[in-house]
PDB file of N, CA and C in Angstrom:
ATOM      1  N   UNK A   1       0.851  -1.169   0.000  1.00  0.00           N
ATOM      2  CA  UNK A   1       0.000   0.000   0.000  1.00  0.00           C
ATOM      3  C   UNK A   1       0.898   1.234   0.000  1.00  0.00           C
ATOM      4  N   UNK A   2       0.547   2.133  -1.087  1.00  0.00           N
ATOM      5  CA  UNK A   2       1.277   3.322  -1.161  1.00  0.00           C
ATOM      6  C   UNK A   2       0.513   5.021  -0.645  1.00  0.00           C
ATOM      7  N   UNK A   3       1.165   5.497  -0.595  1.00  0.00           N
ATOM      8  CA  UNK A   3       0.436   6.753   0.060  1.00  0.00           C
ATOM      9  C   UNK A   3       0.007   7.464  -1.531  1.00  0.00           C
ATOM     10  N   UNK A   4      -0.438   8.404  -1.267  1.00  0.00           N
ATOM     11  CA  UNK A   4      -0.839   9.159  -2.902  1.00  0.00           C
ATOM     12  C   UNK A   4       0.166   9.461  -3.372  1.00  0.00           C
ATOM     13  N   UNK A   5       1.649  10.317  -2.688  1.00  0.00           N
ATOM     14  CA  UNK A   5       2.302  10.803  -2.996  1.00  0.00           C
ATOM     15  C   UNK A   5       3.775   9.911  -3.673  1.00  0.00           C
ATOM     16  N   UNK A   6       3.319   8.293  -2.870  1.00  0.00           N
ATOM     17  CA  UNK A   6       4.329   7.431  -3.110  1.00  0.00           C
ATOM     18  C   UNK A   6       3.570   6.951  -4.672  1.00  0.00           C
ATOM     19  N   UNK A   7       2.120   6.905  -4.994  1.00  0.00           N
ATOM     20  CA  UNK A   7       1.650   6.235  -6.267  1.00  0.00           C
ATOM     21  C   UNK A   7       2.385   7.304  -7.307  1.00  0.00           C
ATOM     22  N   UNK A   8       2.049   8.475  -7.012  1.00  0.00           N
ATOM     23  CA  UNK A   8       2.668   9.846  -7.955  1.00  0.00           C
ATOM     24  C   UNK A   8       4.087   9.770  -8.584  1.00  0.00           C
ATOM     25  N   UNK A   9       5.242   8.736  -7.523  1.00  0.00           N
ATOM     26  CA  UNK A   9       6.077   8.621  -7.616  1.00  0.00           C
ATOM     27  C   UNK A   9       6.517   7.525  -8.098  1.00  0.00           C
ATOM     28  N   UNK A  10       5.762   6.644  -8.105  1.00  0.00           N
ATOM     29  CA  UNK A  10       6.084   5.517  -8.742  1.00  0.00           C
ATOM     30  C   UNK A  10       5.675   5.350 -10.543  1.00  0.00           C
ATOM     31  N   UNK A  11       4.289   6.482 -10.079  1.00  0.00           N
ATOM     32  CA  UNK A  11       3.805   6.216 -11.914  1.00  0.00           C
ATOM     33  C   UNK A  11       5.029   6.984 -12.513  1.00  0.00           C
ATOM     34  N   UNK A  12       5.715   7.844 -12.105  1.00  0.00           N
ATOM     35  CA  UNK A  12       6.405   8.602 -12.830  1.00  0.00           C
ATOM     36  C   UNK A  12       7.865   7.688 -13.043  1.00  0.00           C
ATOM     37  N   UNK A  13       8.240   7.113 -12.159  1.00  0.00           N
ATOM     38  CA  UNK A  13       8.913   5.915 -12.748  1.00  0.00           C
ATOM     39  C   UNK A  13       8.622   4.873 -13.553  1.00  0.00           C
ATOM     40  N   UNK A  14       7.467   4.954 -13.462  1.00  0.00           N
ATOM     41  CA  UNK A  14       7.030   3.766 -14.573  1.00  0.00           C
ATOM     42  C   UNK A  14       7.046   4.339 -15.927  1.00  0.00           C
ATOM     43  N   UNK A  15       6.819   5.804 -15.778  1.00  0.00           N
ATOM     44  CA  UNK A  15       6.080   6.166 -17.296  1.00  0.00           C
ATOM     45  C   UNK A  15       7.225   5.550 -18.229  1.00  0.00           C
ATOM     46  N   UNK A  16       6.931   5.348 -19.873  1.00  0.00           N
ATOM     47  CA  UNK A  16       8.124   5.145 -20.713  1.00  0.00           C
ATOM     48  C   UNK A  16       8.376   3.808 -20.744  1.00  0.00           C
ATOM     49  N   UNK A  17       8.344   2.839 -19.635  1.00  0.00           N
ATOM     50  CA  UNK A  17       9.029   1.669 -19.493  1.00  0.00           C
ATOM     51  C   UNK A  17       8.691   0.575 -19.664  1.00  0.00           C
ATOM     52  N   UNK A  18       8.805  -0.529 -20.506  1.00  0.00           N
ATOM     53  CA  UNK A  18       8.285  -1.836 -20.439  1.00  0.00           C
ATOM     54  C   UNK A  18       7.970  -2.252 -19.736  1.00  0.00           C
ATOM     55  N   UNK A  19       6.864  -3.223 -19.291  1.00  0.00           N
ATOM     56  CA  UNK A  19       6.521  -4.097 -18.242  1.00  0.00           C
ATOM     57  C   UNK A  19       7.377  -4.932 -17.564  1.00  0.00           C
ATOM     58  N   UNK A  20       8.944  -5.344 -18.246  1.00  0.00           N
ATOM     59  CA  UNK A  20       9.911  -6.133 -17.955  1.00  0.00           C
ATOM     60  C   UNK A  20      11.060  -5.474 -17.561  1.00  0.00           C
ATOM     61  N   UNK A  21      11.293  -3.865 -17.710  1.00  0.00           N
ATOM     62  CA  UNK A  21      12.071  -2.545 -17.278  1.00  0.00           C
ATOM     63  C   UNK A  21      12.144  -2.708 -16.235  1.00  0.00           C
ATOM     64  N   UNK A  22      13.420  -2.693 -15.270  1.00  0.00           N
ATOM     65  CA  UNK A  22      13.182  -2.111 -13.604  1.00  0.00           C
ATOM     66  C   UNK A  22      12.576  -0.905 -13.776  1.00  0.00           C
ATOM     67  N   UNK A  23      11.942  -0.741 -12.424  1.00  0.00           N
ATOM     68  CA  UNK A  23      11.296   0.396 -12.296  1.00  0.00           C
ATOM     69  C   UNK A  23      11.849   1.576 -11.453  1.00  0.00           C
ATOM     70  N   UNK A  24      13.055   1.001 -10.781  1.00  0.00           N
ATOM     71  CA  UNK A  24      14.115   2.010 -10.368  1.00  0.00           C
ATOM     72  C   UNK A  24      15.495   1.212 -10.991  1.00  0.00           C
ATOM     73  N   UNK A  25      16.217   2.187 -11.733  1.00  0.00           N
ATOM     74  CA  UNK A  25      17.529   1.809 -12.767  1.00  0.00           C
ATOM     75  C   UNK A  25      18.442   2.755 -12.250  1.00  0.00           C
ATOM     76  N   UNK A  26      19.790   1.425 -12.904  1.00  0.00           N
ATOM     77  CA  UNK A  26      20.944   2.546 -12.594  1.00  0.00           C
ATOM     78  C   UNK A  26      21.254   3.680 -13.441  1.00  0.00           C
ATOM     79  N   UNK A  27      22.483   4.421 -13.805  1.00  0.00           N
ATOM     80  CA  UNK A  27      22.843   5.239 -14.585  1.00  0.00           C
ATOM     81  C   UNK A  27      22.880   4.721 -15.871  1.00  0.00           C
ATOM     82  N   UNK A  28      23.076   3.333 -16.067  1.00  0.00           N
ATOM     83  CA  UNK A  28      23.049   2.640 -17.030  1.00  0.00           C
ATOM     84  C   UNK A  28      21.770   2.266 -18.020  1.00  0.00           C
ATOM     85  N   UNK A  29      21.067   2.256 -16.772  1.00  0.00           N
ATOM     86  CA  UNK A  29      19.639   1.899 -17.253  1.00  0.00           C
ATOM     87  C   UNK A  29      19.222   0.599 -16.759  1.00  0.00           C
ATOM     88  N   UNK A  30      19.933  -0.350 -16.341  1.00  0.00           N
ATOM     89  CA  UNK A  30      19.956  -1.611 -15.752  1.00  0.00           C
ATOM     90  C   UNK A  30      19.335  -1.672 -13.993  1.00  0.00           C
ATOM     91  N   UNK A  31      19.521  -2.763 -13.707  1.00  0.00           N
ATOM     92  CA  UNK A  31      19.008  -2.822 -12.141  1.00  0.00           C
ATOM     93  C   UNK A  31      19.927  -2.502 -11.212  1.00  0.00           C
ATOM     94  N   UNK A  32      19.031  -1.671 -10.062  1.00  0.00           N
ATOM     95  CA  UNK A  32      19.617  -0.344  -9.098  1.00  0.00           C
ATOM     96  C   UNK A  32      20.526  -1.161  -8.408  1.00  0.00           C
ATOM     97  N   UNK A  33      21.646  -1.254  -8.128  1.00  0.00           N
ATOM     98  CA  UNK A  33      22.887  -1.951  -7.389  1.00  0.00           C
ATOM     99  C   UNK A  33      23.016  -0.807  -6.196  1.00  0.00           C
ATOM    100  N   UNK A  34      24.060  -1.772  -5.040  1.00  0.00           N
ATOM    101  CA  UNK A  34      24.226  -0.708  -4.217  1.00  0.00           C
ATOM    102  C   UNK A  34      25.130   0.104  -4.067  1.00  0.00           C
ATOM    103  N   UNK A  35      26.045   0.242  -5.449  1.00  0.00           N
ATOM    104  CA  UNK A  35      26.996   0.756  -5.759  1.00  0.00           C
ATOM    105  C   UNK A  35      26.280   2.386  -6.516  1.00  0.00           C
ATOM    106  N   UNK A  36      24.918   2.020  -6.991  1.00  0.00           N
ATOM    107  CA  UNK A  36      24.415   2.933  -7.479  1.00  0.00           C
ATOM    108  C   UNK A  36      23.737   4.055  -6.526  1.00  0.00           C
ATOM    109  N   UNK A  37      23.518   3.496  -5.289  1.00  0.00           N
ATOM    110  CA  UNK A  37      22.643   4.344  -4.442  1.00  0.00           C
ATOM    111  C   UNK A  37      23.530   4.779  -2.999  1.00  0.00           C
ATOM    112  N   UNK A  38      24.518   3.432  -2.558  1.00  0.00           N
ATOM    113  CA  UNK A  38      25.413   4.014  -1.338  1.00  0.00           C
ATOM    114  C   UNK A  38      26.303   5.072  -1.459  1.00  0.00           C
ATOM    115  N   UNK A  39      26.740   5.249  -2.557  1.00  0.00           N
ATOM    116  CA  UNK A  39      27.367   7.125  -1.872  1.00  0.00           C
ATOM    117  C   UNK A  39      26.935   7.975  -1.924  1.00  0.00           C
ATOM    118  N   UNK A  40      25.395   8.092  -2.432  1.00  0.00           N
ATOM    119  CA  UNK A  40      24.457   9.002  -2.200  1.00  0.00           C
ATOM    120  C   UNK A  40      23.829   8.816  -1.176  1.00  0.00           C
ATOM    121  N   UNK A  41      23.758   7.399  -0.261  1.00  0.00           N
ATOM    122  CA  UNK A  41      23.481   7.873   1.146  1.00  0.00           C
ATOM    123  C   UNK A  41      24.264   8.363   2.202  1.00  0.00           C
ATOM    124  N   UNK A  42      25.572   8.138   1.572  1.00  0.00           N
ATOM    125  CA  UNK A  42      26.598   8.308   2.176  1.00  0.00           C
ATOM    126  C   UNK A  42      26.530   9.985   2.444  1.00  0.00           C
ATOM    127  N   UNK A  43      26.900  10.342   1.119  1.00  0.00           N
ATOM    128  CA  UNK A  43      26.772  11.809   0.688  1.00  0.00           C
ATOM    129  C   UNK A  43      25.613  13.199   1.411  1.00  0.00           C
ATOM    130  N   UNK A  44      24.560  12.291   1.682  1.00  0.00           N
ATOM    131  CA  UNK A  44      23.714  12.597   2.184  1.00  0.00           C
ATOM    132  C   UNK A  44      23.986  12.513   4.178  1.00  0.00           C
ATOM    133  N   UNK A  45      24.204  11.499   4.095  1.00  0.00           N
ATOM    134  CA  UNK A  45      24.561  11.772   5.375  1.00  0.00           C
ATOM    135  C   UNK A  45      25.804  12.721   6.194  1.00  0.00           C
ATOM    136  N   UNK A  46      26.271  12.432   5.005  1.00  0.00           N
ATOM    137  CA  UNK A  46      27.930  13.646   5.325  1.00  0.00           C
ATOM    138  C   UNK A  46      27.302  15.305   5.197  1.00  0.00           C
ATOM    139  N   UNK A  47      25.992  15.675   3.976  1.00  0.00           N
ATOM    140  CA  UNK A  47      25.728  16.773   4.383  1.00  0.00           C
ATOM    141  C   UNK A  47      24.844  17.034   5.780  1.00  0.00           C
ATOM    142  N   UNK A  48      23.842  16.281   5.877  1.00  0.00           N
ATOM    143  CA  UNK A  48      23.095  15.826   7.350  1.00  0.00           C
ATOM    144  C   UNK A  48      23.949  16.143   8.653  1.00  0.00           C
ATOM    145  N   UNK A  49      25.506  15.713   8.835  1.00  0.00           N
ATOM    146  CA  UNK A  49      26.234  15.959   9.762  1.00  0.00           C
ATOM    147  C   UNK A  49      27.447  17.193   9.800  1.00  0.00           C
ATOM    148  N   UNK A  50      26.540  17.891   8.685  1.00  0.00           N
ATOM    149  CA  UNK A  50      27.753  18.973   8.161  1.00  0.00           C
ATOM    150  C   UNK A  50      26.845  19.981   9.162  1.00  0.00           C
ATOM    151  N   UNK A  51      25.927  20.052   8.956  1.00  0.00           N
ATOM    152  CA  UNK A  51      24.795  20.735   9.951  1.00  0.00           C
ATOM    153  C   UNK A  51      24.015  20.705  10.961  1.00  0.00           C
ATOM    154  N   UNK A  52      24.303  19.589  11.437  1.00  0.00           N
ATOM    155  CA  UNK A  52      24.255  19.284  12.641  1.00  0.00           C
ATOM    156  C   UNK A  52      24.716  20.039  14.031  1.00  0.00           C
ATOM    157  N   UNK A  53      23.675  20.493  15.088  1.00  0.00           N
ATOM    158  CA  UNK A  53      24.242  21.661  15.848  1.00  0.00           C
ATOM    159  C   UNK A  53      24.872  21.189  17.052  1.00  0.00           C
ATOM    160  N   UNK A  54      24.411  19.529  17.470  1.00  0.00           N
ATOM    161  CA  UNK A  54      25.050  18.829  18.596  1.00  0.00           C
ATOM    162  C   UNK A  54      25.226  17.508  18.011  1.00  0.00           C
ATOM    163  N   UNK A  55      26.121  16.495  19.036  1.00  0.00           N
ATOM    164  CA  UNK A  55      26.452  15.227  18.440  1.00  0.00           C
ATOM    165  C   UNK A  55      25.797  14.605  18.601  1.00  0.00           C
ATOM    166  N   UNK A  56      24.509  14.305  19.052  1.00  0.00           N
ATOM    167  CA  UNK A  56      23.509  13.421  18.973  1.00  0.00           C
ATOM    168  C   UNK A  56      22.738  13.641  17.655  1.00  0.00           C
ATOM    169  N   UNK A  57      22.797  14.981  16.815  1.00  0.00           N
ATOM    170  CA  UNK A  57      21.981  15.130  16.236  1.00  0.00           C
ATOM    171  C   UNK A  57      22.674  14.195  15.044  1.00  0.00           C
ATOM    172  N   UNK A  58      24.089  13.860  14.778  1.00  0.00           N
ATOM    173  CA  UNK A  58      25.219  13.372  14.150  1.00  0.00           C
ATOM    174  C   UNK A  58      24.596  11.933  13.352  1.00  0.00           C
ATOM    175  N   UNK A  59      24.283  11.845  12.265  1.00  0.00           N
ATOM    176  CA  UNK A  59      24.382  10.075  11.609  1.00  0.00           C
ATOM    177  C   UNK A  59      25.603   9.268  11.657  1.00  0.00           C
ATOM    178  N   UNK A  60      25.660   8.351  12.207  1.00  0.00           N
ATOM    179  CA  UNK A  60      26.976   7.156  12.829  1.00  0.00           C
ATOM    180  C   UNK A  60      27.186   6.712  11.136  1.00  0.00           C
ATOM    181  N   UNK A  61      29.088   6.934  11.010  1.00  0.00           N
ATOM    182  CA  UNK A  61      29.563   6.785   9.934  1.00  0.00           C
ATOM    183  C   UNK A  61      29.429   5.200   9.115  1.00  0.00           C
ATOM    184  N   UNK A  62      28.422   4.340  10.669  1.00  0.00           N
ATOM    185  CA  UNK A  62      28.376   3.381  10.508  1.00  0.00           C
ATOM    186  C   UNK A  62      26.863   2.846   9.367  1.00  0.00           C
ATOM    187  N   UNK A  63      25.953   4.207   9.672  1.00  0.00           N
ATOM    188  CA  UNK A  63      24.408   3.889   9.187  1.00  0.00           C
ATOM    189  C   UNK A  63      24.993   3.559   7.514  1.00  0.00           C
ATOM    190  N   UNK A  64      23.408   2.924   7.390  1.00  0.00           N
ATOM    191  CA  UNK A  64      23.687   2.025   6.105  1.00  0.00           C
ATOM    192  C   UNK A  64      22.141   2.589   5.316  1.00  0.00           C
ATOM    193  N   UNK A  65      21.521   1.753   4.416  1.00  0.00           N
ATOM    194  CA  UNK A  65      19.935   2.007   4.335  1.00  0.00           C
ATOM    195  C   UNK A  65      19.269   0.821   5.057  1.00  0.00           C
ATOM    196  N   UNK A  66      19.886  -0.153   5.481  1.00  0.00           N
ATOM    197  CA  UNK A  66      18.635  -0.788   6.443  1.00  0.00           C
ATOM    198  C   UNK A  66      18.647   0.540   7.561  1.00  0.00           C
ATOM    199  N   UNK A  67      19.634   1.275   8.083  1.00  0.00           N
ATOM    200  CA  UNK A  67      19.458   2.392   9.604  1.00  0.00           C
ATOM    201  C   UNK A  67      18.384   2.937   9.072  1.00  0.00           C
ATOM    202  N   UNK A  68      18.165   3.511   8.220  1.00  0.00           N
ATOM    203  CA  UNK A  68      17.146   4.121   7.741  1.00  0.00           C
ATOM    204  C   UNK A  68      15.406   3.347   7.209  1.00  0.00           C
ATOM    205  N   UNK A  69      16.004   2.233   7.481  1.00  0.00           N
ATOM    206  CA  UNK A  69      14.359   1.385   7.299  1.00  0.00           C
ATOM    207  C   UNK A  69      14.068   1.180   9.122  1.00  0.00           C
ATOM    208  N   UNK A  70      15.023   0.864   9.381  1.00  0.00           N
ATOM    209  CA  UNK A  70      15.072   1.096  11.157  1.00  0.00           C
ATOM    210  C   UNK A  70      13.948   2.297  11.579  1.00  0.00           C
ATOM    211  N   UNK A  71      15.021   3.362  11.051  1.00  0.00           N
ATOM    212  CA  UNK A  71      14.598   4.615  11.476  1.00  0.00           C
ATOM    213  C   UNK A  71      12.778   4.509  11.125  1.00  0.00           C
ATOM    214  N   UNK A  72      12.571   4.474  10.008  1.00  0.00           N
ATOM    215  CA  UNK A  72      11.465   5.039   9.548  1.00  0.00           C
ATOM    216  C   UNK A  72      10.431   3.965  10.068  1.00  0.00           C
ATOM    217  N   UNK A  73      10.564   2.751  10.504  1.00  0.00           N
ATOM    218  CA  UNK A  73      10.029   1.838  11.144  1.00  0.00           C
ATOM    219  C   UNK A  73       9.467   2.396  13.135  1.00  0.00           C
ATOM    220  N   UNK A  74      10.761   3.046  12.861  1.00  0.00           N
ATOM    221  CA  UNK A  74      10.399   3.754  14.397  1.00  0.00           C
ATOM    222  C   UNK A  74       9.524   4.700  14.516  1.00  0.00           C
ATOM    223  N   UNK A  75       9.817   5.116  13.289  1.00  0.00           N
ATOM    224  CA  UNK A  75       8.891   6.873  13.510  1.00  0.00           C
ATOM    225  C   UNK A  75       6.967   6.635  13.193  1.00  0.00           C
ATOM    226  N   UNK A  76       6.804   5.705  12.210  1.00  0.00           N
ATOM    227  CA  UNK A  76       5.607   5.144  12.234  1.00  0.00           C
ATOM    228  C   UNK A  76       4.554   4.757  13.083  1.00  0.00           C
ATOM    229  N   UNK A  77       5.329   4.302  13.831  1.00  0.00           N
ATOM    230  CA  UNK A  77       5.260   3.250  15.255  1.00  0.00           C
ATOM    231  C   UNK A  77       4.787   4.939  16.785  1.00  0.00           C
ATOM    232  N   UNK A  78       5.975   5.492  16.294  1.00  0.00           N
ATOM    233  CA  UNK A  78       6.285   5.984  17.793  1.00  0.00           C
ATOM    234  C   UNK A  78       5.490   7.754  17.597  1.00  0.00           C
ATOM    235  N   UNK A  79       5.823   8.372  16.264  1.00  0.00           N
ATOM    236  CA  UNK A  79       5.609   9.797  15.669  1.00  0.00           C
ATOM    237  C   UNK A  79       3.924   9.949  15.467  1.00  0.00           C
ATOM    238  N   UNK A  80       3.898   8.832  14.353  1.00  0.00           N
ATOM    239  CA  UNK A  80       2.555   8.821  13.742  1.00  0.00           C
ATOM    240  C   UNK A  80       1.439   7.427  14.257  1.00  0.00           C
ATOM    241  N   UNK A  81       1.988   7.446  14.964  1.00  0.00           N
ATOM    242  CA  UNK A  81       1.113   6.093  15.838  1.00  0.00           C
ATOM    243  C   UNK A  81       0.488   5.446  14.871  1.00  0.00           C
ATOM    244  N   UNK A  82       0.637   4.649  13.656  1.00  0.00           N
ATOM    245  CA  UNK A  82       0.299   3.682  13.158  1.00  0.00           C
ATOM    246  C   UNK A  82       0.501   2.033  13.889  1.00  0.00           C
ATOM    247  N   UNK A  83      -0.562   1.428  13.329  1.00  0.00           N
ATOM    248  CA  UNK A  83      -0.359   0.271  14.320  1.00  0.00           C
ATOM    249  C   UNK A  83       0.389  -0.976  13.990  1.00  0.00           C
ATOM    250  N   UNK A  84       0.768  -1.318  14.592  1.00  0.00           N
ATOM    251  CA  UNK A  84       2.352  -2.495  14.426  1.00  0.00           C
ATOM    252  C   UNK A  84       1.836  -3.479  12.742  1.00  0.00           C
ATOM    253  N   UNK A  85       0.332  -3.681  13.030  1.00  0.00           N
ATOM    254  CA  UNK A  85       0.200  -4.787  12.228  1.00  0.00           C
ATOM    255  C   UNK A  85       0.223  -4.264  10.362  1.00  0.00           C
ATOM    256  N   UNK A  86      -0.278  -2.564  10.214  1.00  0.00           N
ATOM    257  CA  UNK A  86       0.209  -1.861   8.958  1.00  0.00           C
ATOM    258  C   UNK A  86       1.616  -1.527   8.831  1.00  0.00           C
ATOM    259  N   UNK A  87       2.189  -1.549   9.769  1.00  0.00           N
ATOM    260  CA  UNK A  87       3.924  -0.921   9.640  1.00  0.00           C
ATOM    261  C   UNK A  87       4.675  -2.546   8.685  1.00  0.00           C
ATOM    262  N   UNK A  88       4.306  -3.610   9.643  1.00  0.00           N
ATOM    263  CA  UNK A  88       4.787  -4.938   9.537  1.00  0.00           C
ATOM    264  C   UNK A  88       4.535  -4.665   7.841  1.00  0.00           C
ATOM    265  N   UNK A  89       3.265  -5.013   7.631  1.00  0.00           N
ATOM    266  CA  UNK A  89       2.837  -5.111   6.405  1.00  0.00           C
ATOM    267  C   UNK A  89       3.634  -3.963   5.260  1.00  0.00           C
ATOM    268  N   UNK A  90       3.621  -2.990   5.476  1.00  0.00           N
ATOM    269  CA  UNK A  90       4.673  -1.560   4.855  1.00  0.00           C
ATOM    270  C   UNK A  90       6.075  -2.200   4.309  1.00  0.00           C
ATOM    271  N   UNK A  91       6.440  -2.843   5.446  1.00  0.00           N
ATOM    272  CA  UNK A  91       8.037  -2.800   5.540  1.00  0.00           C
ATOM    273  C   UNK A  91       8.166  -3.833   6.090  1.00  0.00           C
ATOM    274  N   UNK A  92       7.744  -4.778   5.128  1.00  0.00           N
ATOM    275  CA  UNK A  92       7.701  -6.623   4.920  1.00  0.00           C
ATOM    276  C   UNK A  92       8.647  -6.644   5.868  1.00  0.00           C
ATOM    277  N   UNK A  93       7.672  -7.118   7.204  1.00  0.00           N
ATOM    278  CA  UNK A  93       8.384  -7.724   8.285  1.00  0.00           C
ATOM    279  C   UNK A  93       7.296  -8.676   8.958  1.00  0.00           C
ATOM    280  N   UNK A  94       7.661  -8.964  10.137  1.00  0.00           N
ATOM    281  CA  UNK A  94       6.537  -9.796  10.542  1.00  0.00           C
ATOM    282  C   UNK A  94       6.649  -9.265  11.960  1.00  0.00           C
ATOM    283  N   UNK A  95       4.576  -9.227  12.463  1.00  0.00           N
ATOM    284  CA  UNK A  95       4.116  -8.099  13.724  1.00  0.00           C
ATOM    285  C   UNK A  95       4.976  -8.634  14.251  1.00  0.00           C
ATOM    286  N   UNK A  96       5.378 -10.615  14.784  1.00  0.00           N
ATOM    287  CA  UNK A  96       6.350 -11.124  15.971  1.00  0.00           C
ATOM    288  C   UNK A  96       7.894 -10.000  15.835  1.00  0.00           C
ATOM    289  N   UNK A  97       8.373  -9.684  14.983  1.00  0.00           N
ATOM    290  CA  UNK A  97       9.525  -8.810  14.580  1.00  0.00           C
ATOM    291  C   UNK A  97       9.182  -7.062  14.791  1.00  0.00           C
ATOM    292  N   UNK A  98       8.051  -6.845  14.905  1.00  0.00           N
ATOM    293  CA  UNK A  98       8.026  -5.648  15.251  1.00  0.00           C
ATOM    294  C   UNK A  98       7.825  -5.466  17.095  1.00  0.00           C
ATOM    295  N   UNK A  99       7.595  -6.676  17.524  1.00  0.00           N
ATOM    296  CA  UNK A  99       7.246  -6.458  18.998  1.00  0.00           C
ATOM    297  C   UNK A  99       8.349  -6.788  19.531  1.00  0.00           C
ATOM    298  N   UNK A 100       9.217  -8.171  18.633  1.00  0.00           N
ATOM    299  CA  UNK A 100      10.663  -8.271  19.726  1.00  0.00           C
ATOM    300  C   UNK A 100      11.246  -6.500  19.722  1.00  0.00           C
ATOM    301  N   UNK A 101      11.594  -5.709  18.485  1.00  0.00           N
ATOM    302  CA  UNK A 101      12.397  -5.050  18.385  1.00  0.00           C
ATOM    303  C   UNK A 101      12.260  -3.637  18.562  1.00  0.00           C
ATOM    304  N   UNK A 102      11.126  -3.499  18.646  1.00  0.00           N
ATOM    305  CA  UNK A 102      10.182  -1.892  18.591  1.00  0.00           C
ATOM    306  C   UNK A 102       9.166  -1.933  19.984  1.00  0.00           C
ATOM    307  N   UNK A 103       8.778  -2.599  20.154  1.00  0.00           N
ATOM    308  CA  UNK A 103       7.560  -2.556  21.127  1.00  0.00           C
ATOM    309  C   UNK A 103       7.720  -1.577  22.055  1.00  0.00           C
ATOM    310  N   UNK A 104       9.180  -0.818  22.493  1.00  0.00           N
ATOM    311  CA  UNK A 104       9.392   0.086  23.259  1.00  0.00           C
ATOM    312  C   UNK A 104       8.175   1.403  22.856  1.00  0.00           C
ATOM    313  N   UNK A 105       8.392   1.672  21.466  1.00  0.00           N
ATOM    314  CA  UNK A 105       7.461   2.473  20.758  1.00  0.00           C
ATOM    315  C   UNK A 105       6.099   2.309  20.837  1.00  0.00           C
ATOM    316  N   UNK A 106       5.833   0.874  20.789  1.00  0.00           N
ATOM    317  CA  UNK A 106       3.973   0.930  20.841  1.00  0.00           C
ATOM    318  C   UNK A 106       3.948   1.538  21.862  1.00  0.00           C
ATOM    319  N   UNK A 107       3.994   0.830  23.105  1.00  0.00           N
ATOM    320  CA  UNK A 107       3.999   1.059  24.447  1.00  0.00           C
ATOM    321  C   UNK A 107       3.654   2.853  24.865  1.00  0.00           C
ATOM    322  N   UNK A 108       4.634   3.337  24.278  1.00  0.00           N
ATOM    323  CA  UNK A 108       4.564   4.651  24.268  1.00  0.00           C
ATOM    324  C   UNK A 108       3.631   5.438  23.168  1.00  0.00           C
ATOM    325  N   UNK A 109       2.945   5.331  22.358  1.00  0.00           N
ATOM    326  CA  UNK A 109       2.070   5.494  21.698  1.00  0.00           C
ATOM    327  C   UNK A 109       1.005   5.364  21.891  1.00  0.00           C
ATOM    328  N   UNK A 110       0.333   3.861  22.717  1.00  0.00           N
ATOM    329  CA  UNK A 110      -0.482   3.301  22.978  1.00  0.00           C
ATOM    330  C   UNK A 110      -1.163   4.043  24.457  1.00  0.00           C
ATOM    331  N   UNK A 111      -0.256   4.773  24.767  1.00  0.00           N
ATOM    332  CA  UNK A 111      -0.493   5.534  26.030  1.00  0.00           C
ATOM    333  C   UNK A 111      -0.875   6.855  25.862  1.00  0.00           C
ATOM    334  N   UNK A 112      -0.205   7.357  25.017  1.00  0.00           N
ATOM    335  CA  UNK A 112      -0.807   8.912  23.792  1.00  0.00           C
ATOM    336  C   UNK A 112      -2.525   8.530  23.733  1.00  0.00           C
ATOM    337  N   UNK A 113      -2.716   7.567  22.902  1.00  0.00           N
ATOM    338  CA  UNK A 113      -4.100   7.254  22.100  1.00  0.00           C
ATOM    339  C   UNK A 113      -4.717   7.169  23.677  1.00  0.00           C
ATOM    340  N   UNK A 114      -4.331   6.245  24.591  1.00  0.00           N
ATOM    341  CA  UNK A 114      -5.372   5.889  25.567  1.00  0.00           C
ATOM    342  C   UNK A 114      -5.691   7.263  26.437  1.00  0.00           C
ATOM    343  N   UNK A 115      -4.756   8.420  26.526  1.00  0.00           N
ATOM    344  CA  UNK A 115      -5.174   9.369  27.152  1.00  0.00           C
ATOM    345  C   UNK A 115      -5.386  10.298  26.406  1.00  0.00           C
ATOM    346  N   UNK A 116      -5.746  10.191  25.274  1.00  0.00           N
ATOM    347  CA  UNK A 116      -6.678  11.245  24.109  1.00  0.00           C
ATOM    348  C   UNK A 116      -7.861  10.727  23.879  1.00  0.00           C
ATOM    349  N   UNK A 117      -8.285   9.224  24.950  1.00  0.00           N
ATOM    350  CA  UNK A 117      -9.905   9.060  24.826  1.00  0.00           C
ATOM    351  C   UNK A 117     -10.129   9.599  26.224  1.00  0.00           C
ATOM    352  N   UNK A 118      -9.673   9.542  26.881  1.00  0.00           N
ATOM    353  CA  UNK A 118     -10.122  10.089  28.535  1.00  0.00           C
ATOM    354  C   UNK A 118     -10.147  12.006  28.586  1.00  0.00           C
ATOM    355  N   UNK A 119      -9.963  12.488  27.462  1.00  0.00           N
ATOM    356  CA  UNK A 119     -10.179  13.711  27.487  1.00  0.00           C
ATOM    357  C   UNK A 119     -11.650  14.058  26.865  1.00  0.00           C
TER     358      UNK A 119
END
């Protein structure tokens, strides 16, 4: 399931392309490698920590793009209080995998929602 803005983005990758085309390509035109996309996260993260005003705010020279499926797994969960069993489904995992590793987040969410019905 895509958001509107993710369908917008995908038709526009599609436009042009055969049914048998990746639908995200390298420079080549071939299928996206991670040679094609890691030093642009890299890159990205080096500007991210160029501006950074304290060291917590800092990305670890270690993050990769799973940190960032991490990340965005968290923020779902914990920001936008979506519930474990659409996140799972989002970001092909399974709910048992979102409760060993996240559940810190429901927990804390689940406590938001329960005291926004008692008001």
């Amino acid at each position: 399931m895509l958001s509107d803005e993710g369908i917008t983005f995908f038709r526009a990758q599609a436009r042009g392309k055969l049914p048998k085309a990746p639908l995200i390509s390298g420079a080549d035109g071939g299928h996206w490698r991670a040679g094609d996309w890691s030093f642009a996260i890299r890159a990205a993260a080096d500007a991210a920590n160029a501006s950074a005003r304290k060291p917590a705010q800092r990305i670890p020279a270690r993050a990769s793009a799973y940190s960032f499926r991490h990340s965005r797994i968290s923020e779902l969960l914990q920001l936008y209080g979506i519930d474990p069993l659409t996140v799972a489904q989002q970001c092909g995992t399974s709910i048992l995998m979102i409760e060993k590793y996240y559940f810190k987040f429901i927990s804390s969410a689940m406590r938001d929602k329960l005291n926004a019905i008692a008001k």
